[in-house]
PDB file of N, CA and C in Angstrom:
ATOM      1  N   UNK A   1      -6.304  14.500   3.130  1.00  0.00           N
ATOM      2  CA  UNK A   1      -7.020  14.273   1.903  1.00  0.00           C
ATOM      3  C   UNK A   1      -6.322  13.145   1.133  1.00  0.00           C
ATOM      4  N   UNK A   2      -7.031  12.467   0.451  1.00  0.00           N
ATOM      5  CA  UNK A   2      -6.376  11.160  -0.544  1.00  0.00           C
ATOM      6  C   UNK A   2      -7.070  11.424  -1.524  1.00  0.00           C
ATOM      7  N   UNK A   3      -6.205  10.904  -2.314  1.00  0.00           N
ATOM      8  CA  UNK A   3      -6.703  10.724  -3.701  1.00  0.00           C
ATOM      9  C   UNK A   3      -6.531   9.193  -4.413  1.00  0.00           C
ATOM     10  N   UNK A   4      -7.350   9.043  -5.516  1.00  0.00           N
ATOM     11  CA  UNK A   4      -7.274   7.726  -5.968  1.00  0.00           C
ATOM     12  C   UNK A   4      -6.806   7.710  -7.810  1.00  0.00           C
ATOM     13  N   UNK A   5      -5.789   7.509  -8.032  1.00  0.00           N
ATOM     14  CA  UNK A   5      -4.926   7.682  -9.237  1.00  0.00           C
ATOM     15  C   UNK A   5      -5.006   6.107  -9.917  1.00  0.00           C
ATOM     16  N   UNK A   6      -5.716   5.943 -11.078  1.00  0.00           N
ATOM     17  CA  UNK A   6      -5.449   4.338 -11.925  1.00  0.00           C
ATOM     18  C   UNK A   6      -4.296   4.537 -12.863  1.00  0.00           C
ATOM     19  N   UNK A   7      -2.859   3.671 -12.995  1.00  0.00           N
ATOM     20  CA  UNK A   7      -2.096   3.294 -13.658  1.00  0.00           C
ATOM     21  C   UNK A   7      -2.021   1.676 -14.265  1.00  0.00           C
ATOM     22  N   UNK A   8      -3.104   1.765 -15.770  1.00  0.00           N
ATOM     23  CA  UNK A   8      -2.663   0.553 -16.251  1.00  0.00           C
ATOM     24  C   UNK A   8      -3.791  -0.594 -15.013  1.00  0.00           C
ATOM     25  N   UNK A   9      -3.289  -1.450 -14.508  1.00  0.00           N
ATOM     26  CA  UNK A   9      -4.234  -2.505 -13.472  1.00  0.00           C
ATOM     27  C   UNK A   9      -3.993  -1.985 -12.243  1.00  0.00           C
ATOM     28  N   UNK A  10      -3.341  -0.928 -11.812  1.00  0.00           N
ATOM     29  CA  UNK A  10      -3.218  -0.787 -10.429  1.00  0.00           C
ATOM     30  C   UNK A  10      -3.851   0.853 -10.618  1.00  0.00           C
ATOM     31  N   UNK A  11      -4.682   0.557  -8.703  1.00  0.00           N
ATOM     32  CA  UNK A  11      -4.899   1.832  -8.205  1.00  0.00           C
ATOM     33  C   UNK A  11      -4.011   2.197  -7.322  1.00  0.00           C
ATOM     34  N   UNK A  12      -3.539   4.013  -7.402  1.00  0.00           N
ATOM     35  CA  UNK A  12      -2.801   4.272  -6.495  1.00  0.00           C
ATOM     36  C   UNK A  12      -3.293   5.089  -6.112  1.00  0.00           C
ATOM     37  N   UNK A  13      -3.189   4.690  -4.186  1.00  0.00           N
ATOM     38  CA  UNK A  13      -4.056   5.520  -3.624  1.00  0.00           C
ATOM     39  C   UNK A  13      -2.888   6.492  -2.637  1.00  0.00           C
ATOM     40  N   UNK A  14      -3.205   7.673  -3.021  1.00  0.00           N
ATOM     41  CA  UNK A  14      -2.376   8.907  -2.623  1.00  0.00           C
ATOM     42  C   UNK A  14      -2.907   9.908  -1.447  1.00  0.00           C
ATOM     43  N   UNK A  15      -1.790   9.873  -0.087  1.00  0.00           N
ATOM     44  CA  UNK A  15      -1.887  10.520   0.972  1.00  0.00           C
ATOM     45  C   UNK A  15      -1.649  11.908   0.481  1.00  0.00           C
ATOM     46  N   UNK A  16      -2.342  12.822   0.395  1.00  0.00           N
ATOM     47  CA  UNK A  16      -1.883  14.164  -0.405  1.00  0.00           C
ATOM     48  C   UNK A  16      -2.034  15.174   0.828  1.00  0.00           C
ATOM     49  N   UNK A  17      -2.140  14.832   1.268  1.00  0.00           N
ATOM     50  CA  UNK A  17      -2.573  16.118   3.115  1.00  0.00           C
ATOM     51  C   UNK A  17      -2.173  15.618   3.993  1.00  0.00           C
ATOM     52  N   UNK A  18      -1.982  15.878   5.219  1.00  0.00           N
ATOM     53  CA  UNK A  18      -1.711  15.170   6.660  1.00  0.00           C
ATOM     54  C   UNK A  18      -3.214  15.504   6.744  1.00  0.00           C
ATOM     55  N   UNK A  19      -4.276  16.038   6.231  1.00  0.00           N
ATOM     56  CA  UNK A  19      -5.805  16.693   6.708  1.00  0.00           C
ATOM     57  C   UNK A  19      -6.343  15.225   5.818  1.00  0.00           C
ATOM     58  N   UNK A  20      -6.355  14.137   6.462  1.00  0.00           N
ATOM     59  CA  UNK A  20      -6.836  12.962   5.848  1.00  0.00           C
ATOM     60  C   UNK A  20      -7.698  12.382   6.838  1.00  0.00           C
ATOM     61  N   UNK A  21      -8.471  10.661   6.725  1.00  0.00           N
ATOM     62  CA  UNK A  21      -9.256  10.235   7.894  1.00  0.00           C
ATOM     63  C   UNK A  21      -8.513   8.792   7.281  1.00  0.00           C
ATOM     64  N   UNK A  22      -8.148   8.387   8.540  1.00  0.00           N
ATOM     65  CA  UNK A  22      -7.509   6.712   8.286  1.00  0.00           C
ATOM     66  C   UNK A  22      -8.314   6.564   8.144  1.00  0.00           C
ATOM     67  N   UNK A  23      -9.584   6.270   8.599  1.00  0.00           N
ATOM     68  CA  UNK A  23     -11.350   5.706   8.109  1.00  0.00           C
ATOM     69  C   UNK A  23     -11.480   5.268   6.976  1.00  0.00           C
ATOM     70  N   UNK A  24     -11.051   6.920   6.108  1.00  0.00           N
ATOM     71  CA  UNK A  24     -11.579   6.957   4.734  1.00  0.00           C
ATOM     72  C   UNK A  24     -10.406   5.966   3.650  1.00  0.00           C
ATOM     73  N   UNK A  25      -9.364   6.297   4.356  1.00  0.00           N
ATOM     74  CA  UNK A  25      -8.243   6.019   3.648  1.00  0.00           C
ATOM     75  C   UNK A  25      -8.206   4.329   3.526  1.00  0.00           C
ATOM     76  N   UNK A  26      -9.084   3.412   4.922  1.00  0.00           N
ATOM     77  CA  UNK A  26      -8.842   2.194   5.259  1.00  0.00           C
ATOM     78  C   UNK A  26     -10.067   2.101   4.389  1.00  0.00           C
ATOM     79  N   UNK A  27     -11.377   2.571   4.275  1.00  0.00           N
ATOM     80  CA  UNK A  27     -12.357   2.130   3.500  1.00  0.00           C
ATOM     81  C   UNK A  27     -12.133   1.853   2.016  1.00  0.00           C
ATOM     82  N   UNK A  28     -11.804   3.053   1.763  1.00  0.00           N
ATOM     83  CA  UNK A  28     -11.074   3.409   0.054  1.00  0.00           C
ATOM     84  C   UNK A  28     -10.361   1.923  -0.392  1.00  0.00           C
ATOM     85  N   UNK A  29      -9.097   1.765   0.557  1.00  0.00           N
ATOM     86  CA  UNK A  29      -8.347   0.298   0.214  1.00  0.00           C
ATOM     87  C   UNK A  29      -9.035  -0.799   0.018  1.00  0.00           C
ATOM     88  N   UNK A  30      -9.371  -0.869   1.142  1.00  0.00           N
ATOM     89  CA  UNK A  30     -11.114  -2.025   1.102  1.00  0.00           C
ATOM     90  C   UNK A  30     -11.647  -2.360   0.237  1.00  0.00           C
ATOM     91  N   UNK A  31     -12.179  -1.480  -0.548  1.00  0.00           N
ATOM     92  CA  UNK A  31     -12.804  -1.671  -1.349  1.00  0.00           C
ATOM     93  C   UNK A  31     -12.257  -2.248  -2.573  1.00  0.00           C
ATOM     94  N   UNK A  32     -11.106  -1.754  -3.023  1.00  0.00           N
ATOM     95  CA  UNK A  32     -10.004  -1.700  -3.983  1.00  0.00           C
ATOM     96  C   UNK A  32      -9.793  -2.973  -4.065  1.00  0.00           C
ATOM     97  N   UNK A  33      -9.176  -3.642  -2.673  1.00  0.00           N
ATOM     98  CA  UNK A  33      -8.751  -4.893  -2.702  1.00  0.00           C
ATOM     99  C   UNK A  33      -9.476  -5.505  -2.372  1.00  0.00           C
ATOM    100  N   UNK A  34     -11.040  -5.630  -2.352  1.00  0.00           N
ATOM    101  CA  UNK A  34     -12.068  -6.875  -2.267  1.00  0.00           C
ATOM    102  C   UNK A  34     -12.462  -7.101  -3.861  1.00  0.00           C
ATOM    103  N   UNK A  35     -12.351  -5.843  -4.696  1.00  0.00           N
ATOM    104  CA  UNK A  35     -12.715  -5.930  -6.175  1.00  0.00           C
ATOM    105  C   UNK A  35     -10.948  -6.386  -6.728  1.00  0.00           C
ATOM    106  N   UNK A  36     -10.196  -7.158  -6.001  1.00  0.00           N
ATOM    107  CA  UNK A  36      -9.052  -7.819  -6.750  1.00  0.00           C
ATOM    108  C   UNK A  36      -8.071  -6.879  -7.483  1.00  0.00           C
ATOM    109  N   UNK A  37      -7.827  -5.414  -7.106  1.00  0.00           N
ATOM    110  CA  UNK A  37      -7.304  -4.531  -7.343  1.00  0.00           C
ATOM    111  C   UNK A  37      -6.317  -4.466  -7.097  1.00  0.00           C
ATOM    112  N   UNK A  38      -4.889  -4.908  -7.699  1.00  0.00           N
ATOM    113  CA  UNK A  38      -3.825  -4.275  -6.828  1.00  0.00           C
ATOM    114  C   UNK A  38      -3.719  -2.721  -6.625  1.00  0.00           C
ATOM    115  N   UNK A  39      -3.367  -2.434  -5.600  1.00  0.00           N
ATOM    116  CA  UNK A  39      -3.312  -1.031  -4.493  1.00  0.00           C
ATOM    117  C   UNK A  39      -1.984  -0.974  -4.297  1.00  0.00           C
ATOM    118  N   UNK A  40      -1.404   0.414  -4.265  1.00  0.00           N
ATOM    119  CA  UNK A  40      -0.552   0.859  -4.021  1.00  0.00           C
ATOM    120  C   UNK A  40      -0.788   2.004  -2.514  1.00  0.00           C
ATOM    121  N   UNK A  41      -0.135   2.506  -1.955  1.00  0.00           N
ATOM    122  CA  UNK A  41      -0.593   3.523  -1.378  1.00  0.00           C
ATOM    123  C   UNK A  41       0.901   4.345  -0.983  1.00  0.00           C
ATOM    124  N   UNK A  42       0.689   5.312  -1.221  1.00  0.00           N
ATOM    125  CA  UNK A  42       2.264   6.629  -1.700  1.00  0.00           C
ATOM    126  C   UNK A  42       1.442   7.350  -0.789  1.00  0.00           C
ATOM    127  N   UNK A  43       2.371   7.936   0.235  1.00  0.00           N
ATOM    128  CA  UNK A  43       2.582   8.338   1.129  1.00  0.00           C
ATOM    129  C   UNK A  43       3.212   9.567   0.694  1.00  0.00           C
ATOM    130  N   UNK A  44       2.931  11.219   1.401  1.00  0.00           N
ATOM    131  CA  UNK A  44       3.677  12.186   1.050  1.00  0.00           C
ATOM    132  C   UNK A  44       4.907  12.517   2.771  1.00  0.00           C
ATOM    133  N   UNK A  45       5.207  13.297   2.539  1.00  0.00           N
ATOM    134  CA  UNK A  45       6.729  13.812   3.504  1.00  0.00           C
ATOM    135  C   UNK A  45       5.668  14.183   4.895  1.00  0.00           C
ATOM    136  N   UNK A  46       4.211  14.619   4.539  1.00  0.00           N
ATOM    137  CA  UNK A  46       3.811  15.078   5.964  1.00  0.00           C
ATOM    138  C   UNK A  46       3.190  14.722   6.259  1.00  0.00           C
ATOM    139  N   UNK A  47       3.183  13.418   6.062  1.00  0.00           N
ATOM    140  CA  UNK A  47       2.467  11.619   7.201  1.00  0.00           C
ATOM    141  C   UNK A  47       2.781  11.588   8.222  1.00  0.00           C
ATOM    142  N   UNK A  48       2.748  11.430   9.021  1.00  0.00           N
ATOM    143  CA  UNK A  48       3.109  11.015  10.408  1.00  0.00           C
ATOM    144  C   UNK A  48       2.185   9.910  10.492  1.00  0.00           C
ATOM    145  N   UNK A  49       3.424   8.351  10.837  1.00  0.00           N
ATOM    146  CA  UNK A  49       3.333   7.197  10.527  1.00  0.00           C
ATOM    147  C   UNK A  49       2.859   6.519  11.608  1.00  0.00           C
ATOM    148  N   UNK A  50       1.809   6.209  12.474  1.00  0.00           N
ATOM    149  CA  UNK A  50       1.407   5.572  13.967  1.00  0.00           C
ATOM    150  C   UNK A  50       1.525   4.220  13.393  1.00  0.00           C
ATOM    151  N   UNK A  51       1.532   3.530  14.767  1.00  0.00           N
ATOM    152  CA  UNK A  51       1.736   2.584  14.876  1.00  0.00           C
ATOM    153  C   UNK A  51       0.167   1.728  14.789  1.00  0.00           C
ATOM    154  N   UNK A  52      -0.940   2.474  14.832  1.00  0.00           N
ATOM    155  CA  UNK A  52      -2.319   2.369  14.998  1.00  0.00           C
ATOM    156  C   UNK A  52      -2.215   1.986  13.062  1.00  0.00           C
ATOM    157  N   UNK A  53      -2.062   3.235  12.331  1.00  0.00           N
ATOM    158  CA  UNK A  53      -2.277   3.133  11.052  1.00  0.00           C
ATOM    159  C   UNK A  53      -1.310   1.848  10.674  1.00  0.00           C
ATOM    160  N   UNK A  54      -0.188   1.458  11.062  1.00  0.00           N
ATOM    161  CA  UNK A  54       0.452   0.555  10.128  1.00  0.00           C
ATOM    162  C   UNK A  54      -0.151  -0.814  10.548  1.00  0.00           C
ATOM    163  N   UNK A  55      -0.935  -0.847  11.669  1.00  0.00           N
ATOM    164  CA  UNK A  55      -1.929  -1.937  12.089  1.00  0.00           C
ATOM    165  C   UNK A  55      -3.160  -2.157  11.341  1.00  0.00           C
ATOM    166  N   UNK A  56      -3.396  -1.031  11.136  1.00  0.00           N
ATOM    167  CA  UNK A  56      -4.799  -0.699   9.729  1.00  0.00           C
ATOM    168  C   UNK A  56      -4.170  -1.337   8.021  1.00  0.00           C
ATOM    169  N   UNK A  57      -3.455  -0.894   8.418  1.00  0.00           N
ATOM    170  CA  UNK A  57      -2.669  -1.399   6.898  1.00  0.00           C
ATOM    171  C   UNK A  57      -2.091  -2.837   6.536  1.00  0.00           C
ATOM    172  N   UNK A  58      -1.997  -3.204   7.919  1.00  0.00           N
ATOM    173  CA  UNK A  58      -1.614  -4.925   7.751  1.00  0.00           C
ATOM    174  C   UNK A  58      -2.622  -5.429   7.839  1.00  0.00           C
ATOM    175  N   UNK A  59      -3.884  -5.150   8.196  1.00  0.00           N
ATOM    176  CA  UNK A  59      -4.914  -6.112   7.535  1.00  0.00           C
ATOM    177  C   UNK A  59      -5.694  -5.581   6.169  1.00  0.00           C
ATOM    178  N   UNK A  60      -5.019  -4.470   5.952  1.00  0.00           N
ATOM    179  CA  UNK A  60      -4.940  -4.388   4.163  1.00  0.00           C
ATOM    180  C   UNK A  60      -4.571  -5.440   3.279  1.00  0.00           C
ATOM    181  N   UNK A  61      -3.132  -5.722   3.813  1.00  0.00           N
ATOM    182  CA  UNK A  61      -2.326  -6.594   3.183  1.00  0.00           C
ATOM    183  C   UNK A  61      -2.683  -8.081   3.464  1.00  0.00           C
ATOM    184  N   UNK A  62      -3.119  -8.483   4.331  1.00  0.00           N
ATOM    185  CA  UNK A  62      -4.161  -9.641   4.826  1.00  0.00           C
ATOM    186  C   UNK A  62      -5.307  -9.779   3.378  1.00  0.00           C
ATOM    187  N   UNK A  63      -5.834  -8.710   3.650  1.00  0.00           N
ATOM    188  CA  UNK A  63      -7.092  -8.706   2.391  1.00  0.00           C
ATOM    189  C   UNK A  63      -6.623  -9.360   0.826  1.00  0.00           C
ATOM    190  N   UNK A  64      -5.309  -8.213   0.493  1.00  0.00           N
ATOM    191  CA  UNK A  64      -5.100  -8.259  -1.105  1.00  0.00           C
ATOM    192  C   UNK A  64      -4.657 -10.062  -1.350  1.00  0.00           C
ATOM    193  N   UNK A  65      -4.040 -10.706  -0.463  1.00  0.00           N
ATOM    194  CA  UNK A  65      -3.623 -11.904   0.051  1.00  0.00           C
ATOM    195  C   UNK A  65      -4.673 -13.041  -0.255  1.00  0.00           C
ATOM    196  N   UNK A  66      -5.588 -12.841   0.493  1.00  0.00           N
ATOM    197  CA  UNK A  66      -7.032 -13.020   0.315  1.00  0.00           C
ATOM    198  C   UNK A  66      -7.654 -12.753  -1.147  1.00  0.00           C
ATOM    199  N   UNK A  67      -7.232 -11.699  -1.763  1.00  0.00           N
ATOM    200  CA  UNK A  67      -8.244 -11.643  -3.203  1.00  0.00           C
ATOM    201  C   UNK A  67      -7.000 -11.767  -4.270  1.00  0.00           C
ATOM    202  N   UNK A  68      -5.644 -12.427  -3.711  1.00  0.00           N
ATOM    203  CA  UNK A  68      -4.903 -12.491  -5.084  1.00  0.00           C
ATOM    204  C   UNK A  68      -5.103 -11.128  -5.663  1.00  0.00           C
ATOM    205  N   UNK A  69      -4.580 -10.334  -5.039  1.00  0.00           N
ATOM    206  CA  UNK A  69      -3.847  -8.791  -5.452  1.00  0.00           C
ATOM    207  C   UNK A  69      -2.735  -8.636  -4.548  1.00  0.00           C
ATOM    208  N   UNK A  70      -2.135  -7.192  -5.405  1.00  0.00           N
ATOM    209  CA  UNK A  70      -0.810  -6.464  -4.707  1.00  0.00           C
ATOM    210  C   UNK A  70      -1.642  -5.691  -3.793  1.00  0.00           C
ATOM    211  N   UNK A  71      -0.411  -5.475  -2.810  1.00  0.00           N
ATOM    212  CA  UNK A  71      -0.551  -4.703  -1.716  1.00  0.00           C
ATOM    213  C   UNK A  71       0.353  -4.136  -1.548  1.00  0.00           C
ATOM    214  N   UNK A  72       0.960  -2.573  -1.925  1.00  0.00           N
ATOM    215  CA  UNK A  72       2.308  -2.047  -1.686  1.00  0.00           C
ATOM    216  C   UNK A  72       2.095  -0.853  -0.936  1.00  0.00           C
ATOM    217  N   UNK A  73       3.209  -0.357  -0.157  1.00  0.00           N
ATOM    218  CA  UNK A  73       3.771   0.932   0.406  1.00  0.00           C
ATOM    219  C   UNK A  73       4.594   1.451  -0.807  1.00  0.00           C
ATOM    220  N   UNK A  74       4.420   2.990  -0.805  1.00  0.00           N
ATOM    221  CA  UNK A  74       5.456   3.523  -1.945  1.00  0.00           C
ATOM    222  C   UNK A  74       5.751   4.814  -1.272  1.00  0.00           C
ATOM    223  N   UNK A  75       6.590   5.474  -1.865  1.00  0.00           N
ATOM    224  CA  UNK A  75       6.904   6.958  -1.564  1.00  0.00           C
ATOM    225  C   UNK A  75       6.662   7.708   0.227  1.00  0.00           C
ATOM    226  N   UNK A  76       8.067   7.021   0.742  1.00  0.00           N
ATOM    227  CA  UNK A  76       7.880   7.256   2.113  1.00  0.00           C
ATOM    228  C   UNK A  76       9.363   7.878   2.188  1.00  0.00           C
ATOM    229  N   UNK A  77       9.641   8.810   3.434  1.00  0.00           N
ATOM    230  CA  UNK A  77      10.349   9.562   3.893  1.00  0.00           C
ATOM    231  C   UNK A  77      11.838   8.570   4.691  1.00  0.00           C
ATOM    232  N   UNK A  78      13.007   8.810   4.719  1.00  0.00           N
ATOM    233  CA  UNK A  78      13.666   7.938   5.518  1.00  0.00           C
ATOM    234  C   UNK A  78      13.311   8.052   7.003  1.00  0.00           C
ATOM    235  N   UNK A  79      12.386   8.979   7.813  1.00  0.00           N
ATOM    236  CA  UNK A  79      12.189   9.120   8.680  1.00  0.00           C
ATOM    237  C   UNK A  79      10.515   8.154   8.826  1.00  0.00           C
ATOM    238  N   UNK A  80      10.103   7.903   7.680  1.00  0.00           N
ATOM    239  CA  UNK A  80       8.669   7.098   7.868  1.00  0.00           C
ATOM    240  C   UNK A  80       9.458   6.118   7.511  1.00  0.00           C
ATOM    241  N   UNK A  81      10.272   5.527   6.635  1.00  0.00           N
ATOM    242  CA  UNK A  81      10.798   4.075   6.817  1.00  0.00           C
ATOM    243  C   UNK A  81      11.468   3.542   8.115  1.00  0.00           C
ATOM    244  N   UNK A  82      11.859   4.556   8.885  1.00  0.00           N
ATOM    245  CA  UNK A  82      12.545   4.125  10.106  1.00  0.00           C
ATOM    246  C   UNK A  82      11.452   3.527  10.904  1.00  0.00           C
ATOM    247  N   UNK A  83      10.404   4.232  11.261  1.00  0.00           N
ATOM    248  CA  UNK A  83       9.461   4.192  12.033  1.00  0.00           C
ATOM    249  C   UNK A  83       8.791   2.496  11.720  1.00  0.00           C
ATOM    250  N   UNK A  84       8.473   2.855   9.960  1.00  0.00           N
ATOM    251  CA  UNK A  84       7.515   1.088   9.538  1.00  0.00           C
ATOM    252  C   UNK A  84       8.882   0.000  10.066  1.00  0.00           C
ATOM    253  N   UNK A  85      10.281   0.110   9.744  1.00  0.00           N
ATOM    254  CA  UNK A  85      11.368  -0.868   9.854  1.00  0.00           C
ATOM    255  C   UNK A  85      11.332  -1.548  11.985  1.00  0.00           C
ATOM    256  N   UNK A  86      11.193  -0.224  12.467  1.00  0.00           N
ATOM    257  CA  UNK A  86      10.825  -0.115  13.651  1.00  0.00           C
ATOM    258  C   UNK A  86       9.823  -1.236  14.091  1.00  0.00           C
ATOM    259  N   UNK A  87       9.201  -1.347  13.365  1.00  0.00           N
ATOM    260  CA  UNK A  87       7.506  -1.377  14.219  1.00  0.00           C
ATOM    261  C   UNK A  87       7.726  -3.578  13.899  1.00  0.00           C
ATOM    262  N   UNK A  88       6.650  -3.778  14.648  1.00  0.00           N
ATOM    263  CA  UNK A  88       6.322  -5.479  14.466  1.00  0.00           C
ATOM    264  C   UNK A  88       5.873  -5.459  13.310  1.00  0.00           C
ATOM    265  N   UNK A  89       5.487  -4.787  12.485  1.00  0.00           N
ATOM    266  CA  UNK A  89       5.206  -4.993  11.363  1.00  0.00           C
ATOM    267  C   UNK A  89       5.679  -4.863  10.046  1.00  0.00           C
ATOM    268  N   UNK A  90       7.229  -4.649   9.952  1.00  0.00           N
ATOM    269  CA  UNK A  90       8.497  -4.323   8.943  1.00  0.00           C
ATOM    270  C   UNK A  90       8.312  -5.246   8.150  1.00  0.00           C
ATOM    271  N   UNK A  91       8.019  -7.355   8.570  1.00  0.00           N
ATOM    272  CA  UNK A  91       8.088  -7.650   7.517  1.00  0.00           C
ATOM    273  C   UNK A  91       6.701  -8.270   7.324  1.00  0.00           C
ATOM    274  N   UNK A  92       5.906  -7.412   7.316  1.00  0.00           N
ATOM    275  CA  UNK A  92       4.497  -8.096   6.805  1.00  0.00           C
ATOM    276  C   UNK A  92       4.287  -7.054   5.109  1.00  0.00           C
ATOM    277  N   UNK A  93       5.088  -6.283   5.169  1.00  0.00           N
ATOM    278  CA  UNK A  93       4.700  -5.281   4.332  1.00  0.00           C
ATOM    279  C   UNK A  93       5.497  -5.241   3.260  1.00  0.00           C
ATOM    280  N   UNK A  94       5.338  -4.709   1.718  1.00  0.00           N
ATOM    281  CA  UNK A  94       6.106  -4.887   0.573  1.00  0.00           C
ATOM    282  C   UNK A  94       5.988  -3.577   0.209  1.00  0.00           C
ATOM    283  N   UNK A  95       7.424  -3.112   0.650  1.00  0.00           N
ATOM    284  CA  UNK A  95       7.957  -1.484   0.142  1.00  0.00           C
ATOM    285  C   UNK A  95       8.558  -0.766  -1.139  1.00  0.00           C
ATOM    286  N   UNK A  96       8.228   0.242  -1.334  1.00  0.00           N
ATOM    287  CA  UNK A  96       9.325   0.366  -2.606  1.00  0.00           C
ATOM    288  C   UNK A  96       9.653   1.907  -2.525  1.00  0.00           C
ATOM    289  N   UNK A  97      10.474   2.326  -2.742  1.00  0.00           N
ATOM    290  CA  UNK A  97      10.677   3.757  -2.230  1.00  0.00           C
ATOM    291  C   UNK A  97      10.250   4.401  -3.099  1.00  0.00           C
ATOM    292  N   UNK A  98      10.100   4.008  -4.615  1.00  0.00           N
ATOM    293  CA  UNK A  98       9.439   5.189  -5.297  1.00  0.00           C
ATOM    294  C   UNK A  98       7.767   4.303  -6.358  1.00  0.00           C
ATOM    295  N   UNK A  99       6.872   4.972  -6.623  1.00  0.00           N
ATOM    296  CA  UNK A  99       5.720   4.773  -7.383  1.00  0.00           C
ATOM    297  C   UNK A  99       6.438   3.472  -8.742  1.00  0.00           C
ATOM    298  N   UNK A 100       6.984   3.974  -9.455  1.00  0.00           N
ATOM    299  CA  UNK A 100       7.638   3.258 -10.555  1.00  0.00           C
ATOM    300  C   UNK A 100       8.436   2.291 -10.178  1.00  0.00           C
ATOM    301  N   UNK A 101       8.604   1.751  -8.727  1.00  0.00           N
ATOM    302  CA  UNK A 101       9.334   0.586  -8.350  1.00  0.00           C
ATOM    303  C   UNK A 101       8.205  -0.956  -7.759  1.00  0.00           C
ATOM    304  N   UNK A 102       6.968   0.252  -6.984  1.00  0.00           N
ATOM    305  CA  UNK A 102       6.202  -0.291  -6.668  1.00  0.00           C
ATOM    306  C   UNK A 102       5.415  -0.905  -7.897  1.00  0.00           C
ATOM    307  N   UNK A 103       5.570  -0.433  -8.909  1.00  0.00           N
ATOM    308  CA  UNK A 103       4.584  -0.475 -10.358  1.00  0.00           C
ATOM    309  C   UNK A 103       5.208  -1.749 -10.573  1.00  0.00           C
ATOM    310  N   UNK A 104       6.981  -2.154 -10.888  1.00  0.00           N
ATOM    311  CA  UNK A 104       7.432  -2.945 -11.522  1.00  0.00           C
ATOM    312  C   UNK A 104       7.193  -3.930 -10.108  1.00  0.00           C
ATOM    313  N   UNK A 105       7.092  -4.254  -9.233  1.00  0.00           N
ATOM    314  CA  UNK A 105       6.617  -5.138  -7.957  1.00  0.00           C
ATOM    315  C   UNK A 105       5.815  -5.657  -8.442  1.00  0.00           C
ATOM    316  N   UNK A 106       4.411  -4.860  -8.585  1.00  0.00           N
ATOM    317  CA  UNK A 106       3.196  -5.200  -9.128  1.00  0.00           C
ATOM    318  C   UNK A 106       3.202  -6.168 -10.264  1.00  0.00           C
ATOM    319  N   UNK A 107       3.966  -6.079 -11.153  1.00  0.00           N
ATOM    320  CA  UNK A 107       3.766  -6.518 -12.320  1.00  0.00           C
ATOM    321  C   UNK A 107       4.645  -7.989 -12.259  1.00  0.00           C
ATOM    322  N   UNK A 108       5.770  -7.795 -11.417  1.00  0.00           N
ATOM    323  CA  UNK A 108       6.392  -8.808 -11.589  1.00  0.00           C
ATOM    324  C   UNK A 108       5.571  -9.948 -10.504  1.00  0.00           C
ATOM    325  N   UNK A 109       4.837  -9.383  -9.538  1.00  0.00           N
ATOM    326  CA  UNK A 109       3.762 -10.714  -8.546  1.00  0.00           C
ATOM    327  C   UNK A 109       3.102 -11.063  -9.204  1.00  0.00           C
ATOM    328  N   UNK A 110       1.781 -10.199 -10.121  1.00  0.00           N
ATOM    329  CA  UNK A 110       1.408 -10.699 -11.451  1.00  0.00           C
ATOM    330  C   UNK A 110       1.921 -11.518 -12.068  1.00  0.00           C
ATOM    331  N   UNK A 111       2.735 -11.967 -12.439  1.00  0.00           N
ATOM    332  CA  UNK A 111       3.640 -12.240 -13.147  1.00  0.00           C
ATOM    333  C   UNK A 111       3.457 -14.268 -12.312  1.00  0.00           C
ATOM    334  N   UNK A 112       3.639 -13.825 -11.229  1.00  0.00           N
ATOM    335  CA  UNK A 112       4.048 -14.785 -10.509  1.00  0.00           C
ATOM    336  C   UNK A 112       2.566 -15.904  -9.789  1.00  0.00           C
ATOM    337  N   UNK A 113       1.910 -14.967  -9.799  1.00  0.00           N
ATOM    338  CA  UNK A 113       0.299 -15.409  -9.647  1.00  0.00           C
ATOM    339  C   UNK A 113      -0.151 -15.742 -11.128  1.00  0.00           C
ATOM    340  N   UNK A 114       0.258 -15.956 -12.188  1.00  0.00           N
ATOM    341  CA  UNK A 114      -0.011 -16.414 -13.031  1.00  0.00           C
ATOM    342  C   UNK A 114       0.219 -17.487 -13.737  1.00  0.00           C
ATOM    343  N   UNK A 115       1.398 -17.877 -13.337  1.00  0.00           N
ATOM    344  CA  UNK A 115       2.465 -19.030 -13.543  1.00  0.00           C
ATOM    345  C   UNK A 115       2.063 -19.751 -12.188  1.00  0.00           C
ATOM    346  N   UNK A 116       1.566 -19.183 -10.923  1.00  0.00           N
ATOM    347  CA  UNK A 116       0.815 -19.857  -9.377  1.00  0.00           C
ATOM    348  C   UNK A 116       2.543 -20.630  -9.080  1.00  0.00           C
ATOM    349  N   UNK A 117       3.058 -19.600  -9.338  1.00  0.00           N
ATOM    350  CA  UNK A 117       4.291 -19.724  -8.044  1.00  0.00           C
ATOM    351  C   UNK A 117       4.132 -18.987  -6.835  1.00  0.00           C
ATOM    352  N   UNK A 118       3.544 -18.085  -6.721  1.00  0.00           N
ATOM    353  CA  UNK A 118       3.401 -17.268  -5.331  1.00  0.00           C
ATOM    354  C   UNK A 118       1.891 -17.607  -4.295  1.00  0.00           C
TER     355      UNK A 118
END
């Protein structure tokens, strides 16, 4: 199950079940980041991290790229950071270990897309 939480300009979209559908979860983002949304997505302890989903998720981050938004990972397990650090895809992705780190990320790319240094 996911849920979709607004803080301020960002949506955060929350893995709250392992009883989820990457489908829904990849549509949900989609959408988010074609309407120029920065997205977060917080992850809980009973994810189990494929290598399929973090492939789904890098052309997330492709997208927000594309619409001048954030694109973050937040709130992951040291056993799901091993796995993303693992994978070909460690540095396509912008991590933050907790919600309120990913928030100040957000704000500071903002920040940086505004001044069109980034």
């Amino acid at each position: 199950m996911i849920e979709v939480q607004e803080l301020d300009n960002i949506s955060v979209v929350k893995i709250v079940s392992k009883l989820y559908s990457v489908d829904k979860l990849i549509l949900t983002i989609t959408k988010l980041l074609e309407s120029g949304t920065n997205t977060i997505v917080s992850f809980n302890s009973e994810i189990n991290i494929e290598t399929s989903l973090l492939q789904r998720l890098f052309t997330m981050n492709v997208l927000a790229i594309k619409n001048k938004c954030s694109f973050l990972i937040a709130n992951f397990t040291s056993t799901q950071l091993n796995i993303i650090e693992n994978s070909e895809y460690s540095e396509k992705f912008t991590f933050a270990p907790t919600l309120s780190e990913a928030q100040d990320i957000v704000y500071m790319e903002e920040i940086e897309r505004e001044l069109d240094l980034k």
